[in-house]
Each structure stands twice: as structure tokens, then as C-alpha cells.
Protein backbone atom coordinates (compact mmCIF):
# COMPACT_ATOMS: atom_id res chain seq x y z
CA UNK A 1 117.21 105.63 56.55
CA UNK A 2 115.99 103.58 59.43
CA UNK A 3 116.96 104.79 63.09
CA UNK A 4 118.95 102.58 64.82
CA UNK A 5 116.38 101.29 67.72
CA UNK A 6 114.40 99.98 64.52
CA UNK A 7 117.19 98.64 63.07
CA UNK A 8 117.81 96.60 66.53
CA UNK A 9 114.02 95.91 66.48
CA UNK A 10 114.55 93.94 62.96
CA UNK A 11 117.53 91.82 64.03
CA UNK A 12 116.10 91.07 67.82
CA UNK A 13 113.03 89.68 65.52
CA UNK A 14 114.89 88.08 63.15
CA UNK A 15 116.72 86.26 66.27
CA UNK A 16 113.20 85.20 67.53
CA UNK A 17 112.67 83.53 63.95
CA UNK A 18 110.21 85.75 62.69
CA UNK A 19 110.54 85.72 58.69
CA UNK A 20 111.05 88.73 56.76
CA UNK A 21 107.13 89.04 55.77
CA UNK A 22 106.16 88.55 59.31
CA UNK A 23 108.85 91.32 60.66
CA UNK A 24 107.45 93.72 57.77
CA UNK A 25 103.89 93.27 58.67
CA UNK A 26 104.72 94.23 62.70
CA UNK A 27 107.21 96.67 61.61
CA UNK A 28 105.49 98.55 58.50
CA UNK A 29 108.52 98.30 56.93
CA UNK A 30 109.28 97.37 53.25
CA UNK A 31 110.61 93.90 52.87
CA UNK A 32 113.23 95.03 50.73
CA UNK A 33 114.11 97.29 53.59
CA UNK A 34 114.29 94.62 55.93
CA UNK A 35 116.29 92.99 53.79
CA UNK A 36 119.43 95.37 53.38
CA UNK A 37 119.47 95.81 57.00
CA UNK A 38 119.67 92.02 57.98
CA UNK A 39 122.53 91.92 55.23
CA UNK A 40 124.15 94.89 56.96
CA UNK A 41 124.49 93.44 60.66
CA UNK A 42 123.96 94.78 63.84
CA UNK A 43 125.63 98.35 62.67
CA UNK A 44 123.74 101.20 64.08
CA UNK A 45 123.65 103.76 61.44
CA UNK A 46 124.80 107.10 62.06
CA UNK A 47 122.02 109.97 61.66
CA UNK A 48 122.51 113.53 62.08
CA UNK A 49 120.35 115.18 65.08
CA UNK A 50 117.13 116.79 64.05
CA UNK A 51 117.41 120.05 65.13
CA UNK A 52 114.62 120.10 68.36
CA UNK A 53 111.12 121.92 68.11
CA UNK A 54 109.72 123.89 70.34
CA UNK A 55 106.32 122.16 71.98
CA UNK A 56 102.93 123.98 71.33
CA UNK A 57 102.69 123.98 75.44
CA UNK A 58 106.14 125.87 75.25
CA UNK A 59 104.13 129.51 75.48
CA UNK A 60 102.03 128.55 78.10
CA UNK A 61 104.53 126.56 80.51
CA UNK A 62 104.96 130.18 82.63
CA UNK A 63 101.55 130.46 83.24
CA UNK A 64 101.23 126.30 84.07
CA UNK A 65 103.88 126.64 86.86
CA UNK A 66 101.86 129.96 88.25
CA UNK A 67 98.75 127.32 88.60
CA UNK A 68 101.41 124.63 89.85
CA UNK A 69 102.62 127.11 92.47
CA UNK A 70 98.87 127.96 93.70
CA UNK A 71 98.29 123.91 93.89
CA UNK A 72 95.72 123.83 90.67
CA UNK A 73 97.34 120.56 89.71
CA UNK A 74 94.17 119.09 87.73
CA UNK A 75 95.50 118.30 84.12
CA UNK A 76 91.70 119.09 83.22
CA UNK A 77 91.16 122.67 84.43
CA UNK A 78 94.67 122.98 83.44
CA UNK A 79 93.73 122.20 79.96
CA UNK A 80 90.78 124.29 79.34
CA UNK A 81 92.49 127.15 80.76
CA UNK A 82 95.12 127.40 78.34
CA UNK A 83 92.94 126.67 75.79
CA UNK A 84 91.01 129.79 76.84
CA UNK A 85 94.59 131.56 76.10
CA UNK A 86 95.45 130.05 72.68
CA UNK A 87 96.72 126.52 73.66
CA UNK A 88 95.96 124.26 70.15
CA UNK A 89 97.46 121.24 71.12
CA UNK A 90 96.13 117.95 72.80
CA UNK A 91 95.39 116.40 76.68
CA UNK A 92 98.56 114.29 76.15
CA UNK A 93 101.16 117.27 75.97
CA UNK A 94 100.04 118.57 79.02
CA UNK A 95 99.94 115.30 80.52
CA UNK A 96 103.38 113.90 79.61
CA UNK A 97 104.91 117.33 80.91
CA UNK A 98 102.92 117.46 83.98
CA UNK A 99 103.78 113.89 85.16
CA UNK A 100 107.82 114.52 86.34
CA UNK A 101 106.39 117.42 87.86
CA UNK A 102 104.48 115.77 90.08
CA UNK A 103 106.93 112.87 90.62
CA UNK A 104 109.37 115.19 91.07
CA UNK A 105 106.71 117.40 93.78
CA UNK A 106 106.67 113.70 95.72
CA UNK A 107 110.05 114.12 95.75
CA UNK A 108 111.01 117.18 97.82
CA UNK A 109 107.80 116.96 99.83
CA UNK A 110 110.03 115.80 102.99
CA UNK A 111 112.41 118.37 102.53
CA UNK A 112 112.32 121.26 105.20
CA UNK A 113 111.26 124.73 105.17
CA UNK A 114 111.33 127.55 107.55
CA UNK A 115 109.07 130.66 107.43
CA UNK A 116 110.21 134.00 109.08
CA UNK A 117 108.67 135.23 112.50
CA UNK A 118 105.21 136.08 112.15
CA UNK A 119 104.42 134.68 108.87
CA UNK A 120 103.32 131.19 109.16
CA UNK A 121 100.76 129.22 111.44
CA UNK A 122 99.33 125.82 111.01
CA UNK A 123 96.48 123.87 112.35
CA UNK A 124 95.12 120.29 112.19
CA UNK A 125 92.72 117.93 114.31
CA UNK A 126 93.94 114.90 115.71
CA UNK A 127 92.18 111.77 117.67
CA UNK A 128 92.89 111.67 121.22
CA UNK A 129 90.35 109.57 122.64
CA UNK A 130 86.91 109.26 123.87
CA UNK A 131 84.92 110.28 127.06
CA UNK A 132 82.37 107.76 128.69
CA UNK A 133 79.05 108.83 130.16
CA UNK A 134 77.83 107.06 133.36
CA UNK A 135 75.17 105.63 130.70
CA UNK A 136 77.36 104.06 128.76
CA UNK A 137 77.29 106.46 125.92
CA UNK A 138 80.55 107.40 124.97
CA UNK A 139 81.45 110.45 122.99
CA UNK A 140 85.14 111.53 120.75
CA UNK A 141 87.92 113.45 121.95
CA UNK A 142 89.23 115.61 119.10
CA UNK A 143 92.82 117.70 119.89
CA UNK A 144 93.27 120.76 117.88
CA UNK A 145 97.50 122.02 118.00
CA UNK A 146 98.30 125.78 116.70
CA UNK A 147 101.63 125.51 115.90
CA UNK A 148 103.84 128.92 114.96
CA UNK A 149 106.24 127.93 112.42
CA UNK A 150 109.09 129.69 112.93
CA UNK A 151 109.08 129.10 116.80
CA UNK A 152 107.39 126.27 117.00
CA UNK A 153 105.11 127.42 119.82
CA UNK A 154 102.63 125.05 120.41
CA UNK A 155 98.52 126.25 121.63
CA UNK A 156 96.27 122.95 122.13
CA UNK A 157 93.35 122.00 123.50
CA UNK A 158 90.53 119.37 123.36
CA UNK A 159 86.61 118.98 122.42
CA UNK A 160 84.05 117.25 121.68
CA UNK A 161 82.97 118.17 118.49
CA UNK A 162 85.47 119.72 115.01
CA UNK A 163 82.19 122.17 113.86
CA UNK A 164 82.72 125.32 112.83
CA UNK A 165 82.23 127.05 116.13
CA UNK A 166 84.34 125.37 118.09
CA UNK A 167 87.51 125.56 115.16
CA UNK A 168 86.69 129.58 115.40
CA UNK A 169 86.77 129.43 119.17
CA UNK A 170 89.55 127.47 119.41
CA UNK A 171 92.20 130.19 116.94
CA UNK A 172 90.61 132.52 119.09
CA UNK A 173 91.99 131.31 122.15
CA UNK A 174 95.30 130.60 120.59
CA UNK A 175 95.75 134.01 119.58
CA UNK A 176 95.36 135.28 123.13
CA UNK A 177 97.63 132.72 124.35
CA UNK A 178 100.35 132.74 121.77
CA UNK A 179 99.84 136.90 121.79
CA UNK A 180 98.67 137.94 118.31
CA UNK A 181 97.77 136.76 114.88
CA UNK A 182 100.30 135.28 112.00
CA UNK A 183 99.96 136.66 108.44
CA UNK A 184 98.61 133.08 106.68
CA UNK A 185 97.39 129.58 108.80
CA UNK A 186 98.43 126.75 106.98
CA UNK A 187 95.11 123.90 106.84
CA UNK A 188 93.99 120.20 105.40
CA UNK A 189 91.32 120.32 103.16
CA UNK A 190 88.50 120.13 105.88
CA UNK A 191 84.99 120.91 105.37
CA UNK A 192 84.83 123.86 107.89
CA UNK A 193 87.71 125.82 106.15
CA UNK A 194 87.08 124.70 102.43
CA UNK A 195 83.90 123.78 100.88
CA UNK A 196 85.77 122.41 97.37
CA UNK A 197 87.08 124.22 94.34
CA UNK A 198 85.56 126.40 91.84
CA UNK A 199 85.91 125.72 87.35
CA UNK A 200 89.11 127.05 87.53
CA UNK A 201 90.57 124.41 90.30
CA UNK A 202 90.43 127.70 92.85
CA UNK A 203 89.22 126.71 96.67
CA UNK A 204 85.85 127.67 97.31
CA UNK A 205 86.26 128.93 100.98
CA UNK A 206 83.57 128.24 103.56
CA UNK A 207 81.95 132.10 103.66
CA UNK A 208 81.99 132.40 107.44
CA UNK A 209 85.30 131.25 107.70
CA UNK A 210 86.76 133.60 105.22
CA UNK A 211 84.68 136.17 107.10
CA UNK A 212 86.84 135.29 110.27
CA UNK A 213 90.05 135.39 108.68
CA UNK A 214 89.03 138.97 107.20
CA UNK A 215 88.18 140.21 110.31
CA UNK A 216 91.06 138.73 112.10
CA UNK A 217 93.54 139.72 109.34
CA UNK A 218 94.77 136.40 108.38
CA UNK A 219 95.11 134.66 105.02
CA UNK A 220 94.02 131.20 105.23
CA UNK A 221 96.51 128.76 102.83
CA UNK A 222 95.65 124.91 101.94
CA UNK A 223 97.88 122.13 102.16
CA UNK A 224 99.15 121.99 98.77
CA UNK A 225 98.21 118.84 96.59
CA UNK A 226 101.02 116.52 95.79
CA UNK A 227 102.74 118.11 99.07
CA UNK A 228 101.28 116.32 101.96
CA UNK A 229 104.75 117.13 104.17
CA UNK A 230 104.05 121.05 104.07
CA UNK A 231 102.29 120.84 107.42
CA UNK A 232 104.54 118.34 108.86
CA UNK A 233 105.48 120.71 111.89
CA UNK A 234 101.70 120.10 112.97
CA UNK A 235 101.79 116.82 112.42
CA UNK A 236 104.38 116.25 114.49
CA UNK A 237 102.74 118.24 117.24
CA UNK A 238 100.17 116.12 117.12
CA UNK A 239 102.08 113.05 117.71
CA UNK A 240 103.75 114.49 120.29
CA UNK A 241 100.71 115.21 122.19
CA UNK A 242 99.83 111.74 122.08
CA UNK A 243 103.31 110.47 122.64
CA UNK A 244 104.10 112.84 125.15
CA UNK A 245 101.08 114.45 126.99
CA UNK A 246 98.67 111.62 126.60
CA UNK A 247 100.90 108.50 127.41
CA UNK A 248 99.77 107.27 130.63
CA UNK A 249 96.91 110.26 131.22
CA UNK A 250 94.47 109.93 133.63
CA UNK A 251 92.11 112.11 133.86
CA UNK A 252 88.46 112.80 135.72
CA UNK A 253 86.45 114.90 133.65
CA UNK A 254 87.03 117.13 130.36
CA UNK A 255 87.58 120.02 132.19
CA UNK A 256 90.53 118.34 134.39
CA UNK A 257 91.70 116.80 131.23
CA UNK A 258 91.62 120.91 129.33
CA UNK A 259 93.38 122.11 132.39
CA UNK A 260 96.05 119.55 132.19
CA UNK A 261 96.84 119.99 129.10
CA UNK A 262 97.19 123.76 129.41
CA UNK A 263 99.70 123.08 131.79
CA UNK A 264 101.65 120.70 129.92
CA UNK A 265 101.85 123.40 127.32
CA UNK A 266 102.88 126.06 129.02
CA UNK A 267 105.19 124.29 131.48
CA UNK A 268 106.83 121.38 129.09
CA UNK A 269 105.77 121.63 125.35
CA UNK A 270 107.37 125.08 125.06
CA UNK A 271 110.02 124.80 127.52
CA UNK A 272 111.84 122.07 125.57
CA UNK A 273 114.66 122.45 122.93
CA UNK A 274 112.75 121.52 119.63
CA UNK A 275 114.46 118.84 117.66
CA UNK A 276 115.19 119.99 114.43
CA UNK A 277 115.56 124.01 115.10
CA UNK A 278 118.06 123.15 118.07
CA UNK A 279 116.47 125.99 119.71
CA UNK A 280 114.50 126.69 122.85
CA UNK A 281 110.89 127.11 121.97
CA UNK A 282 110.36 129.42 124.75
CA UNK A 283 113.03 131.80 123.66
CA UNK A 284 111.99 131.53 119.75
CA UNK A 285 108.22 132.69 120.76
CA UNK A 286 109.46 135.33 122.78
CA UNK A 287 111.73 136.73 119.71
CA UNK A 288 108.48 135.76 117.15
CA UNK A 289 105.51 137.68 119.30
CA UNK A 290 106.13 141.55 117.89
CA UNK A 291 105.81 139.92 114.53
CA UNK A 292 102.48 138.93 115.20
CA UNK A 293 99.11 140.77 114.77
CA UNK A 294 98.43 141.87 118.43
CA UNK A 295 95.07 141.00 119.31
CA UNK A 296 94.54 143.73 121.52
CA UNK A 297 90.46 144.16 123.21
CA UNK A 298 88.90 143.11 119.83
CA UNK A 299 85.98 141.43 120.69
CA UNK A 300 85.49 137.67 119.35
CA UNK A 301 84.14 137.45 116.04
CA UNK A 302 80.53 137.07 116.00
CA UNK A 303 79.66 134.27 114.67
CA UNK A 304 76.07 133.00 113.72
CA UNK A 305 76.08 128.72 113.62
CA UNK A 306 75.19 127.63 110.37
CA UNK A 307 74.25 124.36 109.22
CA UNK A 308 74.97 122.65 106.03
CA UNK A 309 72.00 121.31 104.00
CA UNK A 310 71.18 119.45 100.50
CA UNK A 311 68.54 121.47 98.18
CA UNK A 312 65.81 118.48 97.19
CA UNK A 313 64.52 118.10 93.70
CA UNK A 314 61.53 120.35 94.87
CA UNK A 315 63.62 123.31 95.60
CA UNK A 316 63.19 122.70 99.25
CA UNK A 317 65.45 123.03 101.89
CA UNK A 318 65.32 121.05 105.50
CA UNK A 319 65.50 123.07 108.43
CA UNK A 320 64.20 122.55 112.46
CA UNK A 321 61.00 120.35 111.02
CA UNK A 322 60.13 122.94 108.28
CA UNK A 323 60.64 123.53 104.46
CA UNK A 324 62.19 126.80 103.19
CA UNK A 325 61.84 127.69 99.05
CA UNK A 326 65.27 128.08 97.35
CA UNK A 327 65.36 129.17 93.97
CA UNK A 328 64.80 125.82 91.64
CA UNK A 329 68.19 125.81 89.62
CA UNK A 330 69.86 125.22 92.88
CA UNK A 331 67.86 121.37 93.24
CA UNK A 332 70.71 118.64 93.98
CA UNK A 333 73.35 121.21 95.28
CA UNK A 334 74.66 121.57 98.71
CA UNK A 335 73.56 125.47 100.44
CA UNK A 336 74.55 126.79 104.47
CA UNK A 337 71.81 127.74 106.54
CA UNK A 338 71.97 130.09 108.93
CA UNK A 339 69.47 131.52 111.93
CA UNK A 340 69.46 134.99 112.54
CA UNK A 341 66.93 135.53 115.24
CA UNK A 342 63.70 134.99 113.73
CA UNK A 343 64.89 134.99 109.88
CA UNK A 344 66.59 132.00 107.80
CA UNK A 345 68.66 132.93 105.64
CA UNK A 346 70.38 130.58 102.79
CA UNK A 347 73.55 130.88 101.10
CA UNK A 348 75.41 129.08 98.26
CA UNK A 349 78.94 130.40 98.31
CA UNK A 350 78.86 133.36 99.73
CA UNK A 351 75.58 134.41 97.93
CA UNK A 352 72.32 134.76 99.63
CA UNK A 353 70.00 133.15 97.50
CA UNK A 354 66.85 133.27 99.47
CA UNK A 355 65.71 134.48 103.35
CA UNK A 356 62.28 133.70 105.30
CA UNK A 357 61.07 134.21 108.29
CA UNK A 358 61.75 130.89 110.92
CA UNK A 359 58.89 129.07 111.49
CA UNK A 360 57.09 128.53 114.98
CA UNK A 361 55.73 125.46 114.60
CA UNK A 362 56.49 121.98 112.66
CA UNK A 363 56.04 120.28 108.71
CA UNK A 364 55.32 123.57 107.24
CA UNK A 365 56.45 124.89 104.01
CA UNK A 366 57.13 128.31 103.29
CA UNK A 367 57.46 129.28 99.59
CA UNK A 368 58.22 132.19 97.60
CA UNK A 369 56.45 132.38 94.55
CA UNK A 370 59.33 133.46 92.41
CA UNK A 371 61.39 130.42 93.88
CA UNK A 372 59.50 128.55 91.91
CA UNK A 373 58.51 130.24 88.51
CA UNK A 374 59.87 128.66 85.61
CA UNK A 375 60.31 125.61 87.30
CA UNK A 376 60.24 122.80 84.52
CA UNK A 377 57.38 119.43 85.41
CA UNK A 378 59.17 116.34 85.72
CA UNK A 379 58.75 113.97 82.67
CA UNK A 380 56.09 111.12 83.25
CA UNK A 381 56.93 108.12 85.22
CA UNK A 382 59.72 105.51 83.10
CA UNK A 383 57.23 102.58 82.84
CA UNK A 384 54.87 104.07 80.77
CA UNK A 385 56.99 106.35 78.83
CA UNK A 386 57.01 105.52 75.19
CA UNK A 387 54.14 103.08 75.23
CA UNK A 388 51.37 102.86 72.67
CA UNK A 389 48.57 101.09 74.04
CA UNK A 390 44.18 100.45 73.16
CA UNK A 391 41.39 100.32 74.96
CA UNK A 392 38.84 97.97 73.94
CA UNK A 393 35.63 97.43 75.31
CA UNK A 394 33.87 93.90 74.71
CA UNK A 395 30.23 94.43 74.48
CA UNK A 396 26.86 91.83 73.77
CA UNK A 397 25.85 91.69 69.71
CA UNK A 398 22.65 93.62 68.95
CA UNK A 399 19.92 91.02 67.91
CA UNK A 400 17.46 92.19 65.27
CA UNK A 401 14.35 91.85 66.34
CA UNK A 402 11.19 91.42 63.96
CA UNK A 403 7.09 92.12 64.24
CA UNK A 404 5.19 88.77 64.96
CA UNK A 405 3.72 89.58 61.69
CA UNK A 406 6.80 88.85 60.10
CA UNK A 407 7.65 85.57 61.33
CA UNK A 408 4.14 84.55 60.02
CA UNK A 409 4.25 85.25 56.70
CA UNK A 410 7.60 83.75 56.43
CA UNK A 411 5.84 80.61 57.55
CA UNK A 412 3.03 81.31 54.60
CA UNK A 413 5.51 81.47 52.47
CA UNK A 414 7.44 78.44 53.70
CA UNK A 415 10.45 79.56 54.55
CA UNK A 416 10.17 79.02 58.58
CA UNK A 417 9.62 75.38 60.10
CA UNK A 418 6.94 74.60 62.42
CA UNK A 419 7.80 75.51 66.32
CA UNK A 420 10.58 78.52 64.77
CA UNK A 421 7.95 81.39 65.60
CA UNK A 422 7.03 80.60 68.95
């Protein structure tokens, strides 16, 4: 028995003046079949519901929305890891169930959310401008804002630069000024916090900054995929520091333009009633400081500036006009160099994967031996891979040569003409 969107199929065909044969050979359906139901009419026939089955994804859907929930939303990784735990069906399960999920994750990404006191920062960089050199050369204004999320309490400042060193400094001065440490910062994806993901679709943090937020006590969160509202309260900060502070600015140098801005902070940014708590941001950070981590005389963490670098094909890495040896599986992948006095060191991850001692002068190369070993030659150049080719090498006929002698009794005997032997 036909279901009844195939038996509307046949007659919607039939109305297009397809002929029985045709409708069978798009349908797959016996002519005869065809047949009965065109006699019929349009009468859906009644079947009984198949009882449902359970999907082969159904064992594994509690460990999917564990993944979902840490932001591992890459159908791929997905896939192999619940393969690794039993999972025998295909790519397309797993895709048809993820795809509401994510429509769905769209979907309440503008919704609110509120954290308790203490528990949530987050941090972003925004554009603010540039500053102009009496040369000419110009250089970018970046703001950072440190916003408190249950208060709202607003730290910001401006620089020149978004490295590493400058981020670090920069949570260090907000924890003095906001008075202590939350429990987890919420961040984008940038390259100073995160350096990518691992196999199993897990951030690979950047090693000194997961060394700062272990010594400052701090877990550091991402910006979840699919969610790109979840740091909306810095957002927002940021647009209000250029809708607010910035509008109509003027200011002389950086420094001026720093001390401004502390000002505004202090005196206007958390003095207001914020918009959506209905609350005044002053009197929220007041209630939210015991909750945080007191900073107390810890010193500032002691960071070393690294730089990041790409291993060449040689097993080389580029540092201050010199060459340092990596091991030679690492060729073609990205490593952090750091200075530490007079030794480089060189890190993938957070593994140290080879140290030397810093070089005085310029185009050197230092190598260590066992860098190197094992290291396989690189094939022979494309053009003449593959080619069969000969040598040949042209070279004057030999010409016998014969005694006088014989010449003359060849003409004895006739057989040379007169003039052949001189």
C-alpha cells in the first residue's frame, strides 16, 4: 500500500500529462500500481503508524550535548568521537540532528543572562582611533573595557599595540582598580588568549596566558560558537566608549588621552544607572567586590615576551638575525619563542621542544645534532623526476689505413687505377 504523499505525487503527475509509463519510470512504481490509484481518486489511504525507532545516535545524544555545552560544535570531531565510543551509524545522522540545534543556538543568542557577584568578567578590544606623529607617521589606538558582569563595572584604557604584554598588563591594572579577581573572564577567539583547538575540538590555550590565569586564579572561558551575543555586555561597553567618552574628544597626547579616560570611568561610566539592570553601577560594584579574588601585594606576574614564529622546511626557526634547530617533525608548524637572558627557548604548546644559547652576533645557525637525525632528503627536483634519458657522443669514423706496399700490389694486380695510390 502506497503512502498517501505518493499517492498525491501520481495524480499531481498525471495532472501535468505525464502517461502512466512515464509516471512509473520517475516513480519506481508498477504500472499496474499506478493504475488502481488513478482509478481510485484523490483518496488518501489510511495507514496505521509504524511504531517509531530509536536512532543509532540515540545512546550518544547525552554525551553530544556535553560537547554542545563546552562549544565543540564541529560535526567532524563530533563524529569521530562517538565513533571512538561505539557510534555505527553515518555523517548524516549527526548532521540532520545537529542542524535545529544550531538554528535553534542562533535563536536564543540575544536572550539575556546574568551571572552572580564575583563569577563572571569579560574583555574585548575595540578601535578607537589613531595617534599622529609630527612625521606624519601615524600609529592605532586600540581600547581594551573589563566589564564585571553582574555589576557592570566598567575598567578601560587605551594602547598602542593588542600583544600579549600589554593584554596581561592591562587585567592587571583592572584588578587593582575594580579590587580583586572574578572566578572565569569571558574572551573572543584572539590569538593572545587562544592559539586554536586541539583533535578533539578543545582550545589550545596560549601557554603564557594560561600561566597568568593560574597564577592569578582565574579560569579563562571562550565566546561560545554559534553564540556571538554571550559577551554582549562588553560589546556594549565598547560602544559606549565611543558613543559616550570619545564623541567630541580632544585630546593632546596619549597620556592626556589615558588620564581622561580614567576619569570618565570613575566619575561617569560607573556613576550612571545601567540600562538594562535598572541599577546604579556604583552601588552594584560596591555589593560585587568581597566576591572577588582580592589582589592583595601579589606582585605582577612575570612575564617573559615571546614571539610567535613559523618552523621552515629545514627545521629552522627565525629569531633576532639568527637560526635556532627545532626538532625536524615540527617543519611547517607554528612554535613561541621566548628570551630568557642569554638562552632561547622554543615551545609548541606548552612543550619545550628545544633551548640554545642567544646568539651575539648575526646570520648564524646554531644546530643540535639530534634536531636533525632522521631527518628524511627531499625527493629530486619535479622536472627531472621520472625521466629516462641517453647520452650520446658523436665521434669521427676510424679510417683503415694500409702499408704503401699494399696499394702497389693492388695496382699489379689491377685492381687500383692510375693516380689512386698517390
Amino acid at each position: 500500500m502506497l503512502r498517501g504523499i505518493d499517492v498525491r505525487d501520481i495524480h499531481e503527475l498525471r495532472r501535468q500529462g505525464l502517461s502512466i509509463s512515464a509516471i512509473s519510470g520517475l516513480t519506481g512504481f508498477d504500472r499496474k500500481t499506478i493504475r488502481k490509484y488513478l482509478a481510485q481518486g484523490e483518496i488518501t489511504p489510511r495507514v496505521a503508524p509504524r511504531p517509531q525507532r530509536g536512532s543509532k545516535l540515540d545512546p550518544f545524544k547525552e554525551y553530544i550535548e556535553e560537547r554542545l555545552q563546552a562549544g565543540v560544535w564541529n560535526a567532524i570531531v563530533l563524529l569521530r568521537e562517538v565513533r571512538a565510543r561505539g557510534y555505527g551509524g553515518g555523517y548524516t545522522i549527526l548532521k540532520d540532528y545537529l542542524r535545529p540545534k544550531r538554528r535553534s543556538a542562533g535563536e536564543v543568542a540575544v536572550r539575556r543572562f546574568e551571572t552572580p557577584p564575583g563569577h563572571q568578567a569579560q574583555v574585548d578590544w575595540g578601535h578607537v582611533g589613531t595617534q599622529e606623529w609630527r612625521d606624519g607617521e601615524t600609529q592605532t589606538l586600540s581600547g581594551l573595557v573589563f566589564t564585571l558582569g553582574h555589576s557592570r563595572a566598567v575598567f578601560a584604557d587605551v594602547a598602542t599595540d593588542q600583544t600579549l604584554g600589554t593584554l596581561l598588563a592591562l587585567h592587571e591594572a583592572a584588578f587593582q582598580e575594580l579590587g580583586g579577581v572574578p572566578q572565569e573572564i569571558l574572551y573572543d577567539w584572539m590569538k593572545t588568549v587562544v592559539l586554536g583547538v586541539d583533535e578533539r575540538g578543545e582550545p589550545r590555550w596560549h601557554p603564557v596566558f594560561s600561566d597568568f590565569a593560574a597564577y592569578w586564579g582565574f579560569t579563562p572561558r571562550l565566546c561560545r560558537t554559534y553564540r556571538p551575543q554571550t559577551k554582549g555586555k562588553v560589546e556594549s561597553g565598547v560602544q559606549y566608549l565611543r558613543g559616550n567618552f570619545l564623541c567630541g574628544r580632544r585630546a593632546t597626547s596619549l597620556d592626556d588621552l589615558r588620564a581622561q579616560l580614567r576619569e570618565w570611568t570613575r566619575e561617569t561610566a560607573n556613576r550612571r544607572v545601567h540600562g538594562t539592570t535598572g541599577k546604579i553601577i556604583w552601588d552594584a560594584w560596591q555589593a560585587e567586590r568581597p566576591h572577588l579574588r582580592p589582589v592583595g601585594f601579589r606582585p605582577s606576574f612575570p612575564h617573559i615576551p615571546h614571539q610567535v614564529r613559523k618552523v621552515s622546511r629545514d627545521a629552522y626557526v627565525s629569531y633576532r638575525g639568527n637560526r635556532y634547530s627545532v626538532p625536524w617533525t615540527y617543519a611547517g608548524q607554528e612554535v613561541l619563542v621566548r628570551c630568557q637572558g642569554d638562552r632561547v627557548e622554543i615551545y609548541r604548546d606548552e612543550e619545550r621542544i628545544a633551548i640554545h644559547t642567544l646568539g651575539a652576533a648575526r646570520h648564524e645557525a646554531f644546530t643540535v645534532s639530534e634536531h636533525h637525525a632522521g631527518i628524511p632528503f627531499a625527493p629530486t627536483h619535479r622536472a627531472s623526476r621520472g625521466k629516462t634519458k641517453i647520452h650520446i657522443r658523436v665521434e669521427t669514423p676510424e679510417v683503415e689505413q694500409r702499408p704503401l706496399a699494399a696499394y702497389q700490389a693492388l695496382a699489379e694486380e689491377g685492381h687500383v687505377e692510375e693516380g689512386e695510390a698517390s
